[in-house]
N, C-alpha and C. Protein backbone atom coordinates (compact mmCIF):
# COMPACT_ATOMS: atom_id res chain seq x y z
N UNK A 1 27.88 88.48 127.84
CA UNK A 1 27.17 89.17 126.79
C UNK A 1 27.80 88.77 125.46
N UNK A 2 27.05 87.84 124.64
CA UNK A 2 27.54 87.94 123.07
C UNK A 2 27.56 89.06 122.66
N UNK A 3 28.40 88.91 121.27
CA UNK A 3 28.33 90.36 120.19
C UNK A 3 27.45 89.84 119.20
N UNK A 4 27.48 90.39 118.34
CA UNK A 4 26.62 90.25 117.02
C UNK A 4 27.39 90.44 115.45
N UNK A 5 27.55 89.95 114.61
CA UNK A 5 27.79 90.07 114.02
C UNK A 5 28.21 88.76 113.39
N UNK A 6 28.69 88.70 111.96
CA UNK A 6 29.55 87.42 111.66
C UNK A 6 30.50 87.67 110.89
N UNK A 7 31.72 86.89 110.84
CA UNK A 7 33.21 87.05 110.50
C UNK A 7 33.60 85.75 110.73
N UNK A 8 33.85 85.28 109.13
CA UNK A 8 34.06 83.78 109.25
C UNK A 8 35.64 83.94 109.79
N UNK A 9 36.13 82.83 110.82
CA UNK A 9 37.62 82.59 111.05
C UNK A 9 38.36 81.72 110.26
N UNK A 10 39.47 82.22 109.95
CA UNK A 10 39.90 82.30 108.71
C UNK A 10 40.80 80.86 108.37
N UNK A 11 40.94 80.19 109.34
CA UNK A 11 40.98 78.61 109.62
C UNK A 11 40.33 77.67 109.34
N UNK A 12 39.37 77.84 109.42
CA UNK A 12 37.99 77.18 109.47
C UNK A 12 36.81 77.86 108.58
N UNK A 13 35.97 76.79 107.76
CA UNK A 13 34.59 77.28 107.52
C UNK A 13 33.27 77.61 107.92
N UNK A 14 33.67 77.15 109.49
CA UNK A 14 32.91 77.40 110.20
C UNK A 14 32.53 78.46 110.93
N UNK A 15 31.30 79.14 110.78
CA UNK A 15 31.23 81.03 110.76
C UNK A 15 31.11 80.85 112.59
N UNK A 16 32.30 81.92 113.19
CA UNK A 16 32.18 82.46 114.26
C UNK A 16 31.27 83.65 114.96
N UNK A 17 30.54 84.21 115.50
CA UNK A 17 30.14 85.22 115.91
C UNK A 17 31.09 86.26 116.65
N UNK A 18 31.17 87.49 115.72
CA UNK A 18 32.18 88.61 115.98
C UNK A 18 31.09 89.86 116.02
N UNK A 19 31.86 90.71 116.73
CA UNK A 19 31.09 92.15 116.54
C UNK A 19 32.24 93.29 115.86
N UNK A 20 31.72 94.35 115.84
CA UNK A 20 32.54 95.14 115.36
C UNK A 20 33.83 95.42 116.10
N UNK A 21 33.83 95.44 117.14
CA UNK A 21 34.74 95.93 117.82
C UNK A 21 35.91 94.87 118.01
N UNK A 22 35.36 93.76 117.81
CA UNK A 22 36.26 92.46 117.60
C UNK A 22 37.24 92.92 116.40
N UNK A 23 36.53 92.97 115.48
CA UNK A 23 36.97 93.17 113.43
C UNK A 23 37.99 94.56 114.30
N UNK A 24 37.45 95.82 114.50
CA UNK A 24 38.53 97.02 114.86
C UNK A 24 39.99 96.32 115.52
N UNK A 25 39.65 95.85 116.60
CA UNK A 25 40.93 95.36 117.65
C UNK A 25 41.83 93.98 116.74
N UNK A 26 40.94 93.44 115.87
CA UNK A 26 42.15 92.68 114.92
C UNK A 26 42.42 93.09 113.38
N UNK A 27 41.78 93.78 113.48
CA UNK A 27 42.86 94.87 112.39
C UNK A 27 43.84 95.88 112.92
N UNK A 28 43.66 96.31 114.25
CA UNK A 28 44.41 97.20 114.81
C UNK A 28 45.33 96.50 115.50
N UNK A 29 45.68 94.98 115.69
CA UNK A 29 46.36 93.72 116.15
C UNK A 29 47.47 93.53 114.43
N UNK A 30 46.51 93.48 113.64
CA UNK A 30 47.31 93.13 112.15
C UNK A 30 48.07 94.23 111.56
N UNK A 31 47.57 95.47 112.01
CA UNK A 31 48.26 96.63 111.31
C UNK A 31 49.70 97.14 112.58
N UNK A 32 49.40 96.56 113.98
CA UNK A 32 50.57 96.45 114.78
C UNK A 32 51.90 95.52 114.17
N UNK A 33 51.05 94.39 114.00
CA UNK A 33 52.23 93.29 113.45
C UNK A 33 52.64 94.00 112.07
N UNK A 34 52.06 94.11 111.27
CA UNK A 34 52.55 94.38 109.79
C UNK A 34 53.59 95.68 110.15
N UNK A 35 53.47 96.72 111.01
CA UNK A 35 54.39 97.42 111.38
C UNK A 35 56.03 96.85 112.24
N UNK A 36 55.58 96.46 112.65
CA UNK A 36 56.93 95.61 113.47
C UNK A 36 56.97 95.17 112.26
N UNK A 37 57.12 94.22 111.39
CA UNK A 37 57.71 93.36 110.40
C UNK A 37 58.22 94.88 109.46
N UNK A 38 57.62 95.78 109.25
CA UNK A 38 58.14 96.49 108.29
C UNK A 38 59.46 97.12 108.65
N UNK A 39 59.68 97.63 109.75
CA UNK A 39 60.74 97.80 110.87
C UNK A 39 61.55 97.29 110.91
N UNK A 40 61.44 95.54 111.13
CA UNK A 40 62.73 94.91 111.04
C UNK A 40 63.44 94.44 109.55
N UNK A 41 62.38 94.66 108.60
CA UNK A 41 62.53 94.24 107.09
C UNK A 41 63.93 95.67 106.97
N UNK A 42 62.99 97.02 107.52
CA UNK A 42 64.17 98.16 107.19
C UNK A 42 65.79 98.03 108.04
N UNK A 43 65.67 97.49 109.15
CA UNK A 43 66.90 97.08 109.80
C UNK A 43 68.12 96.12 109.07
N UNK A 44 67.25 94.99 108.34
CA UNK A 44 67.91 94.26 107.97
C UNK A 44 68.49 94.53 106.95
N UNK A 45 67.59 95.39 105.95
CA UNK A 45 67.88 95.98 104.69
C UNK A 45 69.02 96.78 105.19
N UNK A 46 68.99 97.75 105.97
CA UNK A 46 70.16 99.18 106.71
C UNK A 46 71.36 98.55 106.71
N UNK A 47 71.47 96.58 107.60
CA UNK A 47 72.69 96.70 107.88
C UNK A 47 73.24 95.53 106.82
N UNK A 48 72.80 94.82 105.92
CA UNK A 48 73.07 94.52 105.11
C UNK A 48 73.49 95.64 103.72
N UNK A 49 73.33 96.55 103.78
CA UNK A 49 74.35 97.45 103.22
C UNK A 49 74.93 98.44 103.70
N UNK A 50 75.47 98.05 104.72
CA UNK A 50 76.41 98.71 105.55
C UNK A 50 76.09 99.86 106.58
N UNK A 51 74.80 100.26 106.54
CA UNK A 51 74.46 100.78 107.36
C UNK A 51 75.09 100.98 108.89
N UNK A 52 75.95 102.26 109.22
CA UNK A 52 76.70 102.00 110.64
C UNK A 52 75.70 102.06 111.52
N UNK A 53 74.40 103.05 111.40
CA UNK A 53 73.46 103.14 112.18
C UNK A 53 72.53 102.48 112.40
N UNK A 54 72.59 101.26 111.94
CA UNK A 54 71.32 100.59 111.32
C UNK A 54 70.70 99.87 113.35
N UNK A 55 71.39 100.18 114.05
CA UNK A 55 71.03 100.02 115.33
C UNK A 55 69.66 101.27 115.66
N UNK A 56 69.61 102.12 114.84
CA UNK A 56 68.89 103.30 115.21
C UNK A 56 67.41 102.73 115.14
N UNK A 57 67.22 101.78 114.67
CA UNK A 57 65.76 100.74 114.98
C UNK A 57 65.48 100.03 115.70
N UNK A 58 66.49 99.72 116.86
CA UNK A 58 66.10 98.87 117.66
C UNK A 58 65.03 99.34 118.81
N UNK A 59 65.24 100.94 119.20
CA UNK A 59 64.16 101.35 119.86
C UNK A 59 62.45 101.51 119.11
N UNK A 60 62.60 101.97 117.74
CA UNK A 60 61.47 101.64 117.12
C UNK A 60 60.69 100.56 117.16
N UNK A 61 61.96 99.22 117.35
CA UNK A 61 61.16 98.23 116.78
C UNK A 61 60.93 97.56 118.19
N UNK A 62 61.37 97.85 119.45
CA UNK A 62 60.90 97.77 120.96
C UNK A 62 59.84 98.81 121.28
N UNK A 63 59.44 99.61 120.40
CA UNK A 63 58.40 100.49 120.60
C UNK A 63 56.86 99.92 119.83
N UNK A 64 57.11 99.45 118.59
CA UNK A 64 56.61 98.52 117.67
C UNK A 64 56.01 97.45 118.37
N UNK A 65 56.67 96.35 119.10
CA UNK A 65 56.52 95.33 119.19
C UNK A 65 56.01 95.25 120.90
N UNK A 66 55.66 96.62 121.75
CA UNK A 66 54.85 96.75 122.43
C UNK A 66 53.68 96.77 122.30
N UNK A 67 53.39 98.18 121.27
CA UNK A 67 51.98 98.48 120.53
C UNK A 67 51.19 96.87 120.05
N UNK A 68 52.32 96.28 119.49
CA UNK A 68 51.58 94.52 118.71
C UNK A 68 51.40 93.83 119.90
N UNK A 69 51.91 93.81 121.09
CA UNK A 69 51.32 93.08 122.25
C UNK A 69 49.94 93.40 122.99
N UNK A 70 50.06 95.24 123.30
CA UNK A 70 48.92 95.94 123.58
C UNK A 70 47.54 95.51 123.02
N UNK A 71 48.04 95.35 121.96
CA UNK A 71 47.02 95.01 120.56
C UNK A 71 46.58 93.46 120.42
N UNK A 72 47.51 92.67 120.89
CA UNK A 72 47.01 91.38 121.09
C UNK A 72 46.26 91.12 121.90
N UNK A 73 46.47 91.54 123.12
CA UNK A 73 45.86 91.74 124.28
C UNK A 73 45.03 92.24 124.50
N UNK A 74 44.63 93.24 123.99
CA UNK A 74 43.15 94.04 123.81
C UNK A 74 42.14 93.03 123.20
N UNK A 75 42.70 92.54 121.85
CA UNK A 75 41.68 91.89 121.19
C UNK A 75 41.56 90.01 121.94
N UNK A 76 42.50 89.82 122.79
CA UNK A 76 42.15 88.56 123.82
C UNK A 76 41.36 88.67 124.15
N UNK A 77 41.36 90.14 124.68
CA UNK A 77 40.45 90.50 126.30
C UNK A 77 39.31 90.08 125.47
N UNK A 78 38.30 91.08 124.29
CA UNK A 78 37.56 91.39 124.68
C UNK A 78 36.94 90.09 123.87
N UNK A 79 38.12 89.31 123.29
CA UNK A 79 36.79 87.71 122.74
C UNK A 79 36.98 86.94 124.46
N UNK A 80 37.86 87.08 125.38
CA UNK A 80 36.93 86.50 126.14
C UNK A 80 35.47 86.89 127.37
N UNK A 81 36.12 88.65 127.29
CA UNK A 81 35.08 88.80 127.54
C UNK A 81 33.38 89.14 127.26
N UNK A 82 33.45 89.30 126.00
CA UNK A 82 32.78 89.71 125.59
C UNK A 82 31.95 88.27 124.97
N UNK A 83 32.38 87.10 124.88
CA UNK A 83 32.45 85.65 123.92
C UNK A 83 32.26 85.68 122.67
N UNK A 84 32.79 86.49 121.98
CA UNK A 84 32.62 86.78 120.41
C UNK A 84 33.59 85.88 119.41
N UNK A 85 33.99 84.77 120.31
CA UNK A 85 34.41 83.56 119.20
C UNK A 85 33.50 82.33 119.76
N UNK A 86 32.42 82.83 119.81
CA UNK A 86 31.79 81.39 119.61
C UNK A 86 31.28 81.01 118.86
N UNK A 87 31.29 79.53 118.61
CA UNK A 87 30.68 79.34 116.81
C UNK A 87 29.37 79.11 117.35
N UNK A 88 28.67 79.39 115.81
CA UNK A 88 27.28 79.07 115.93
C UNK A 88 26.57 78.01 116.08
């Protein structure tokens, strides 16, 4: 079953066919990653000024960097199942 919609990929000028639920699961893929990066940006910041605790992120950011896999994986699944990267 195609989706419908269009969402050019951002590589290329060549317009892919996406549906909505594609666009949800890679923004909810980008707002995973942009979280993990913000996480380790605060770790690095913590122990670069001395931060003794600055270990207190490592479970966050193993909690983080599940959610961004979940999230990758969701939005795999459903361009292959669904075939919503096929070009036109």
């Amino acid at each position: 079953m195609a989706c419908a919609g269009y969402l050019p990929k951002p590589e290329t000028s060549v317009p892919f066919v996406y549906c909505e639920e594609t666009r949800h699961l890679l923004d909810s893929f980008g707002e995973a990653a942009q979280e993990l990066l913000h996480l380790h940006k605060e770790q690095l910041l913590a122990t670069i000024e001395g931060d003794p605790d600055s270990q207190r992120f490592d479970l966050l950011i193993h909690i983080a960097n599940e959610k961004k896999q979940q999230a990758k994986y969701a939005y795999m699944h459903h361009l292959e199942t669904h075939g919503c990267s096929s070009p036109l």
